[in-house]
PDB file of N, CA and C in Angstrom:
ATOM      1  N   UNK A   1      17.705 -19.988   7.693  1.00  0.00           N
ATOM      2  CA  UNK A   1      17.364 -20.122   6.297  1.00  0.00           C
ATOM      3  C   UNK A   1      15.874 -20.396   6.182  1.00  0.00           C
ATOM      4  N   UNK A   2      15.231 -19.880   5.186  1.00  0.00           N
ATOM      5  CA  UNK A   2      13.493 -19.555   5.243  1.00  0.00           C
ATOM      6  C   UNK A   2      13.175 -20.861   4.523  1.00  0.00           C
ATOM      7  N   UNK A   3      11.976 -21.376   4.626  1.00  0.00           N
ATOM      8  CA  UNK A   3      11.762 -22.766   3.967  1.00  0.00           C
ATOM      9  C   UNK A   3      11.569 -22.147   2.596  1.00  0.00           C
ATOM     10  N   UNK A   4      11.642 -22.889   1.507  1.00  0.00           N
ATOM     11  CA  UNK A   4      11.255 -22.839   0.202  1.00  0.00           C
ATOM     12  C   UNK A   4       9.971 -23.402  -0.020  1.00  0.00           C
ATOM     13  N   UNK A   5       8.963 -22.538  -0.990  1.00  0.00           N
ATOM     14  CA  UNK A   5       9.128 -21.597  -1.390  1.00  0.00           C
ATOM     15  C   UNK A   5       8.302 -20.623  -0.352  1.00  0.00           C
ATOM     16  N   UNK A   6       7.942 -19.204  -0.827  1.00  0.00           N
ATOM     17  CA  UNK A   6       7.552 -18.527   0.014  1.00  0.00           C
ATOM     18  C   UNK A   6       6.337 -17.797  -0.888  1.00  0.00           C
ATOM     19  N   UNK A   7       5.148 -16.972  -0.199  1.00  0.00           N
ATOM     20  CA  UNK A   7       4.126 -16.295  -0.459  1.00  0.00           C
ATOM     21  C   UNK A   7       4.866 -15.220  -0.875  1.00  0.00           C
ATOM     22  N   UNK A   8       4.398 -14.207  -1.292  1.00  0.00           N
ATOM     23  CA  UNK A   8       4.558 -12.820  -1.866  1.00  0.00           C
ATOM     24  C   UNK A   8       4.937 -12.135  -0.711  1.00  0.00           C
ATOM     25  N   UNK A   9       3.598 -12.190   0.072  1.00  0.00           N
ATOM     26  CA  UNK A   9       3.403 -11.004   0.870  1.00  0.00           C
ATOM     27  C   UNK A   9       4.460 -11.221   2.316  1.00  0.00           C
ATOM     28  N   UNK A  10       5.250 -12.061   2.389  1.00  0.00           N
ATOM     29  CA  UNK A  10       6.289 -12.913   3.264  1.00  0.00           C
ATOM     30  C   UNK A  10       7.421 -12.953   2.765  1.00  0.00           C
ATOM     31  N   UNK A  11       7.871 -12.444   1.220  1.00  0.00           N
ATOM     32  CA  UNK A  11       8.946 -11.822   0.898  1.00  0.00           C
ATOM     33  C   UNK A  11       8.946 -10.230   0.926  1.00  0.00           C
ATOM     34  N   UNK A  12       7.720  -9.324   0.586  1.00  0.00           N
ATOM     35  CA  UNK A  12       7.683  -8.580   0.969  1.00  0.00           C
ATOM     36  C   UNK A  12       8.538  -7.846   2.377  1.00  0.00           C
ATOM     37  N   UNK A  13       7.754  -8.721   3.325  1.00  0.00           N
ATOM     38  CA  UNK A  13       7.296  -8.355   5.172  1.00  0.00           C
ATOM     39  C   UNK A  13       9.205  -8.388   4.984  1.00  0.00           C
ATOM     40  N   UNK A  14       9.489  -9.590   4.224  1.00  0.00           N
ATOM     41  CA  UNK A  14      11.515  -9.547   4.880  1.00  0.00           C
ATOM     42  C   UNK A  14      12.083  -8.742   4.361  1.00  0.00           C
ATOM     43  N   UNK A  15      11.751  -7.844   3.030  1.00  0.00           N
ATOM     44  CA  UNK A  15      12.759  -6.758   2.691  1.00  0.00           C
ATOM     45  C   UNK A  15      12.635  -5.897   2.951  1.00  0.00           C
ATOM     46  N   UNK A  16      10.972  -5.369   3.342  1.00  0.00           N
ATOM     47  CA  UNK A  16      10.931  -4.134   4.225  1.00  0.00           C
ATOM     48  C   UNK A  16      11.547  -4.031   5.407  1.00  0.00           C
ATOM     49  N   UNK A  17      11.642  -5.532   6.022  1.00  0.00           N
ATOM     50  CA  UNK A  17      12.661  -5.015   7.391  1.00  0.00           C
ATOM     51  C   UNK A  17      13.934  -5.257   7.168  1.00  0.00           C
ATOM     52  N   UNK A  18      14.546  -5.486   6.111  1.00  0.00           N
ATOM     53  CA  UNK A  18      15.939  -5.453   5.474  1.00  0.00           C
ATOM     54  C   UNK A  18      16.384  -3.859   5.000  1.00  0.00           C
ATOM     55  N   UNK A  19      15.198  -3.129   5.145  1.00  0.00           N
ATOM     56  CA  UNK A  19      15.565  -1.541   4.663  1.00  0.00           C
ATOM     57  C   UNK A  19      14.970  -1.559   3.507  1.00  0.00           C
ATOM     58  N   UNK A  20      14.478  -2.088   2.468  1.00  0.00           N
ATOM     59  CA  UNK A  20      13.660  -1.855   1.299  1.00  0.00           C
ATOM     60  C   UNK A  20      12.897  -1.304   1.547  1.00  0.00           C
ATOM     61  N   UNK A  21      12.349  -0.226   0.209  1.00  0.00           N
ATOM     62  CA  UNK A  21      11.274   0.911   0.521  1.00  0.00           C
ATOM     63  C   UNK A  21      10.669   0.485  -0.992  1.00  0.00           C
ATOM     64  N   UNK A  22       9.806   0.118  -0.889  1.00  0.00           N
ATOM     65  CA  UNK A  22       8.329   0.105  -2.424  1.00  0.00           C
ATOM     66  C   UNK A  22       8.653   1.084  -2.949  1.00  0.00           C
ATOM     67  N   UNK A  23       9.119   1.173  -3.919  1.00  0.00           N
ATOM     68  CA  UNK A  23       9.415   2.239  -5.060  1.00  0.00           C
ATOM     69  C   UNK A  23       8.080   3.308  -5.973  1.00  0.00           C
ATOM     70  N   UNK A  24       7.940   2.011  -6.620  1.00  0.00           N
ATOM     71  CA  UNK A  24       6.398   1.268  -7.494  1.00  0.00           C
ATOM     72  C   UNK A  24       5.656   0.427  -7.818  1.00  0.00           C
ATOM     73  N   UNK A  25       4.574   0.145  -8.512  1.00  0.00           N
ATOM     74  CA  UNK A  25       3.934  -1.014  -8.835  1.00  0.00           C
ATOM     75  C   UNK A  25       4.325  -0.690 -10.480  1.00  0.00           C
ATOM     76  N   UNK A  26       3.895  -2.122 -10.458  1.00  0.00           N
ATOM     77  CA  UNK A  26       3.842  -1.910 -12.700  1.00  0.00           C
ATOM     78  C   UNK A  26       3.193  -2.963 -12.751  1.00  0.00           C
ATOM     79  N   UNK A  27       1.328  -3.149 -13.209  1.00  0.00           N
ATOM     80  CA  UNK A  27       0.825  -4.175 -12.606  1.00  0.00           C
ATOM     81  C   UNK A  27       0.884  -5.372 -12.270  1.00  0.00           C
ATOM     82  N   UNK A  28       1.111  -5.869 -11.947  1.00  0.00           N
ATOM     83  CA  UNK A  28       1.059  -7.144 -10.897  1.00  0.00           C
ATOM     84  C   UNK A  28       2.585  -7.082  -9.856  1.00  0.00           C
ATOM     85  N   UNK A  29       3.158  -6.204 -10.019  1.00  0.00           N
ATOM     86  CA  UNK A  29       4.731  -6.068  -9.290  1.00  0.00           C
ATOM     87  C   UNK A  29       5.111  -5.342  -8.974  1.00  0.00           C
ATOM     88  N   UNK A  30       5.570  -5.551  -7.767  1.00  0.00           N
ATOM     89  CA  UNK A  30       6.005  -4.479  -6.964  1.00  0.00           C
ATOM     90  C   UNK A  30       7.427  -4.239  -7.180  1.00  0.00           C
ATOM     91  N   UNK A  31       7.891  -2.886  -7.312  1.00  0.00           N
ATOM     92  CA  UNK A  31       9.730  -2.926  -7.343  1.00  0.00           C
ATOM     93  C   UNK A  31       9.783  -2.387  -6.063  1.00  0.00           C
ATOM     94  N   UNK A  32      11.482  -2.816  -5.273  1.00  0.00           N
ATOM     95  CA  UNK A  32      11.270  -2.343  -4.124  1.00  0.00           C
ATOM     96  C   UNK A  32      12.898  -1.871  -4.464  1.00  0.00           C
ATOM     97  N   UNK A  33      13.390  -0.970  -3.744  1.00  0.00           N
ATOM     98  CA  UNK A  33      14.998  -0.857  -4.007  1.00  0.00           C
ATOM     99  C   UNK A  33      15.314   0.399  -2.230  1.00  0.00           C
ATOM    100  N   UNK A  34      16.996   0.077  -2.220  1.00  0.00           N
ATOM    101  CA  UNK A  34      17.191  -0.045  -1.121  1.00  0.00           C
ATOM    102  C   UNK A  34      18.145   1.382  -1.310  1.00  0.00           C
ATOM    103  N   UNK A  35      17.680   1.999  -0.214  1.00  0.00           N
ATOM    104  CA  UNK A  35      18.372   3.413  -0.737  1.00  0.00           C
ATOM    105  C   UNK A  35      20.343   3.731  -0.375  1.00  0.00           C
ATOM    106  N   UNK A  36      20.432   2.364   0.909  1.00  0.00           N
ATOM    107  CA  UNK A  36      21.784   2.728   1.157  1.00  0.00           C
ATOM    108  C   UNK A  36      22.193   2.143  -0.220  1.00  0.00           C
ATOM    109  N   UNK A  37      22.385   0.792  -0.917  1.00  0.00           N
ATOM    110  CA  UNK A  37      22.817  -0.110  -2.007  1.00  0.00           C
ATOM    111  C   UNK A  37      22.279   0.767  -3.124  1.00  0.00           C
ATOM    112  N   UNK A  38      21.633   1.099  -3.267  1.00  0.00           N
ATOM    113  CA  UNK A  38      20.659   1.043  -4.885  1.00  0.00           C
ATOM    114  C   UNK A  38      20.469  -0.319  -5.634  1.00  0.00           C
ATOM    115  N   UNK A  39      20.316  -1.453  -4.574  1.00  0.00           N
ATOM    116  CA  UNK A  39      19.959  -1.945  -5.380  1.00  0.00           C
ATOM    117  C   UNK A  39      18.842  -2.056  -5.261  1.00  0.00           C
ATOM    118  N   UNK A  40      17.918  -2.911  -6.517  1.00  0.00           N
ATOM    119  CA  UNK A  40      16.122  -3.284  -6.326  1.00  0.00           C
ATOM    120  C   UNK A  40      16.082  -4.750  -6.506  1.00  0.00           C
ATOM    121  N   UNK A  41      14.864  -4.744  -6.162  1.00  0.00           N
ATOM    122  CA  UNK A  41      13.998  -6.329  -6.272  1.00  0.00           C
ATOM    123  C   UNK A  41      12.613  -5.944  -6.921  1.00  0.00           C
ATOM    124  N   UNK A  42      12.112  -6.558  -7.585  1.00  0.00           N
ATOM    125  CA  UNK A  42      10.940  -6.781  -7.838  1.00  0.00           C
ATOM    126  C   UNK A  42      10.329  -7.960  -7.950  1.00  0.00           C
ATOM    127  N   UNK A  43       9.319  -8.095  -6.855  1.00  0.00           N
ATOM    128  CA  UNK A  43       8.150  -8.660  -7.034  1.00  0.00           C
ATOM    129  C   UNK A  43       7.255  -9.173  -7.365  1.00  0.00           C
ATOM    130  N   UNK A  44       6.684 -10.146  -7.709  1.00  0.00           N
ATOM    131  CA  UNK A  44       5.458 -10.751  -8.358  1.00  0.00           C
ATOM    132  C   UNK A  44       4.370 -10.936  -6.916  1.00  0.00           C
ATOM    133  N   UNK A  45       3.508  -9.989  -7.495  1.00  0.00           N
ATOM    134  CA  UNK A  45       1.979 -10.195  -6.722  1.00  0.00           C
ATOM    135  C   UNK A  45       1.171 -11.079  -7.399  1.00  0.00           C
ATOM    136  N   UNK A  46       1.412 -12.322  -7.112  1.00  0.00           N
ATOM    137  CA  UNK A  46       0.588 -13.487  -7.049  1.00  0.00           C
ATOM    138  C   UNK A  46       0.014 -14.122  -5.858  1.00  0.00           C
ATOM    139  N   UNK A  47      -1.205 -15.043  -6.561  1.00  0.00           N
ATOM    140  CA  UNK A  47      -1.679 -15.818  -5.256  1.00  0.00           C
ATOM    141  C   UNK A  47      -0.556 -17.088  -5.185  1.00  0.00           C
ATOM    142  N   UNK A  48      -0.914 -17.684  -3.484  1.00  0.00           N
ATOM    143  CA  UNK A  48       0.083 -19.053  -3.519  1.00  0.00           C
ATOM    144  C   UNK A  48       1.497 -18.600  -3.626  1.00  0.00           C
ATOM    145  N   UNK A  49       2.314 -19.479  -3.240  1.00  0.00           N
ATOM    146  CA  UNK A  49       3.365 -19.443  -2.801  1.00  0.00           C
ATOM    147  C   UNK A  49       4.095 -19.185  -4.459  1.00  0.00           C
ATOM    148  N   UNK A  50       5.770 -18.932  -4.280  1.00  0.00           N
ATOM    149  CA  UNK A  50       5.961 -18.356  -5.094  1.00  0.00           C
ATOM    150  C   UNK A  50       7.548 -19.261  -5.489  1.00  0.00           C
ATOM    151  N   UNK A  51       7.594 -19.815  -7.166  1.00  0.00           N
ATOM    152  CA  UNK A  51       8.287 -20.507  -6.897  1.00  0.00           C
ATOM    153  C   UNK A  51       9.691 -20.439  -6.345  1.00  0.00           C
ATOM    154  N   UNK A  52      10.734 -21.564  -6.433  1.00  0.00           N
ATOM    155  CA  UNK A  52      11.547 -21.638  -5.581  1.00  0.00           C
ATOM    156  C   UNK A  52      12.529 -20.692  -6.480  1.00  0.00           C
ATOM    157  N   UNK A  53      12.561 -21.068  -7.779  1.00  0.00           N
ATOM    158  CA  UNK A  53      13.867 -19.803  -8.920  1.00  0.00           C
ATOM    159  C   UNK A  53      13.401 -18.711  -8.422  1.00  0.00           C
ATOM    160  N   UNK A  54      11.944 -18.139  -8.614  1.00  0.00           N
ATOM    161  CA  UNK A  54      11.309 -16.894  -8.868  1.00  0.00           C
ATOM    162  C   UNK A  54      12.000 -16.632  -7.378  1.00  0.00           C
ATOM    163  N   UNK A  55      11.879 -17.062  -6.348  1.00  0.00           N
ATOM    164  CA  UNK A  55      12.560 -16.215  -4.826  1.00  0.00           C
ATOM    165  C   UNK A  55      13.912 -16.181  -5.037  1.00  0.00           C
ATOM    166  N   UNK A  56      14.844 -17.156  -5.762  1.00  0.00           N
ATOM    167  CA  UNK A  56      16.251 -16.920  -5.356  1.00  0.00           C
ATOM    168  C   UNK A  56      16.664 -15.930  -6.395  1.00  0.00           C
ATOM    169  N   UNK A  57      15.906 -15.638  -7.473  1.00  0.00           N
ATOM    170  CA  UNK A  57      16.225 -14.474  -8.160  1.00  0.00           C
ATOM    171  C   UNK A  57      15.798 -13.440  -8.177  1.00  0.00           C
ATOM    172  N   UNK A  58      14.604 -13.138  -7.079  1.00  0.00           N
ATOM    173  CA  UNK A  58      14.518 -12.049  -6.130  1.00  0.00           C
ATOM    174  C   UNK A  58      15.683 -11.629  -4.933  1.00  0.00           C
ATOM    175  N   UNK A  59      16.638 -12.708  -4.452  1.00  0.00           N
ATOM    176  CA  UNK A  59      16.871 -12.220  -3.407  1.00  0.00           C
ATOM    177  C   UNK A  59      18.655 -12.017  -4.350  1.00  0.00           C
ATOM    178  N   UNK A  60      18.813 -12.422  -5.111  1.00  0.00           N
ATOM    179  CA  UNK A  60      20.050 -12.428  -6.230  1.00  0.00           C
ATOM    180  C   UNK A  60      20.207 -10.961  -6.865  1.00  0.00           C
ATOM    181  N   UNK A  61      18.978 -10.262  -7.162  1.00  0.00           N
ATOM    182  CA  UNK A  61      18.594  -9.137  -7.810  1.00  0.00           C
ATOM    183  C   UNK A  61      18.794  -8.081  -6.615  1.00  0.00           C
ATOM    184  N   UNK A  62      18.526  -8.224  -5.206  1.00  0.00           N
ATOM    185  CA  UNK A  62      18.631  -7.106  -4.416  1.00  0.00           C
ATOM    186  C   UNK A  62      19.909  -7.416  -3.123  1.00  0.00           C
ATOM    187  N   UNK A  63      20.946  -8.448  -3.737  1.00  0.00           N
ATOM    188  CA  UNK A  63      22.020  -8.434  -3.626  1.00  0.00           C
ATOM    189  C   UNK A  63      22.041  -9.156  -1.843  1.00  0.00           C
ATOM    190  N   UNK A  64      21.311 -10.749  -1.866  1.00  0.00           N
ATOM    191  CA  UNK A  64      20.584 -10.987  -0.226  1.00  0.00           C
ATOM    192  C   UNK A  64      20.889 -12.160  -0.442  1.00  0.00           C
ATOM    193  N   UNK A  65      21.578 -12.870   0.836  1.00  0.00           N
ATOM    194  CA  UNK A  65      22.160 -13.879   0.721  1.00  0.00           C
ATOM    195  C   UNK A  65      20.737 -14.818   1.253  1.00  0.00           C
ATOM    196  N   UNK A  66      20.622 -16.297   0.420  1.00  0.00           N
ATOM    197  CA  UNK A  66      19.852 -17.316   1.479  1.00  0.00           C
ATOM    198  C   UNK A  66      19.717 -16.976   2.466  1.00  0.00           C
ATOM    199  N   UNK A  67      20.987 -17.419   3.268  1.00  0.00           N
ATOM    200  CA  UNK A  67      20.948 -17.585   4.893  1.00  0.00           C
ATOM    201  C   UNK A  67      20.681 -16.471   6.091  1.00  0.00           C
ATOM    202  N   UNK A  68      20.928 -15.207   4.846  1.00  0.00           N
ATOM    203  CA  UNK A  68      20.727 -13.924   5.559  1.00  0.00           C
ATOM    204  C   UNK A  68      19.157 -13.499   5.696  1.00  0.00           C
ATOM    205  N   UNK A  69      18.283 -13.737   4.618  1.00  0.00           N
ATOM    206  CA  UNK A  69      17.163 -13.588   4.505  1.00  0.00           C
ATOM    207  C   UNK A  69      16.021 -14.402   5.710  1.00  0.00           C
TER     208      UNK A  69
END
């Protein structure tokens, strides 16, 4: 289980190796979606870590358990 909270670019790095592929940007955010699921996540490109809701409803949105991440 990943400590809370996390940087952007360190949720990124884990869904690309979860099989997520960057879709698009829409500025400041990245959508990423997963071609076996369909499902997506999107992103907030911010500086500093990112809060603790804003990650679990990133990883809620592309269907990713805590402990799996």
């Amino acid at each position: 289980m990943p400590k809370l909270p996390l940087r952007a670019r360190e949720i990124v790095k884990r869904l690309e190796k979860l099989g997520f592929i960057c879709d698009h940007t829409s500025g400041s955010h990245m959508i990423f979606y997963h071609p076996t699921t369909k499902r997506r996540a999107v992103v907030p490109q911010h500086r500093g870590d990112l809060p603790k809701g804003t990650v679990k409803a990133i990883l809620r949105e592309a269907g990713i358990e805590l402990k799996k991440f």
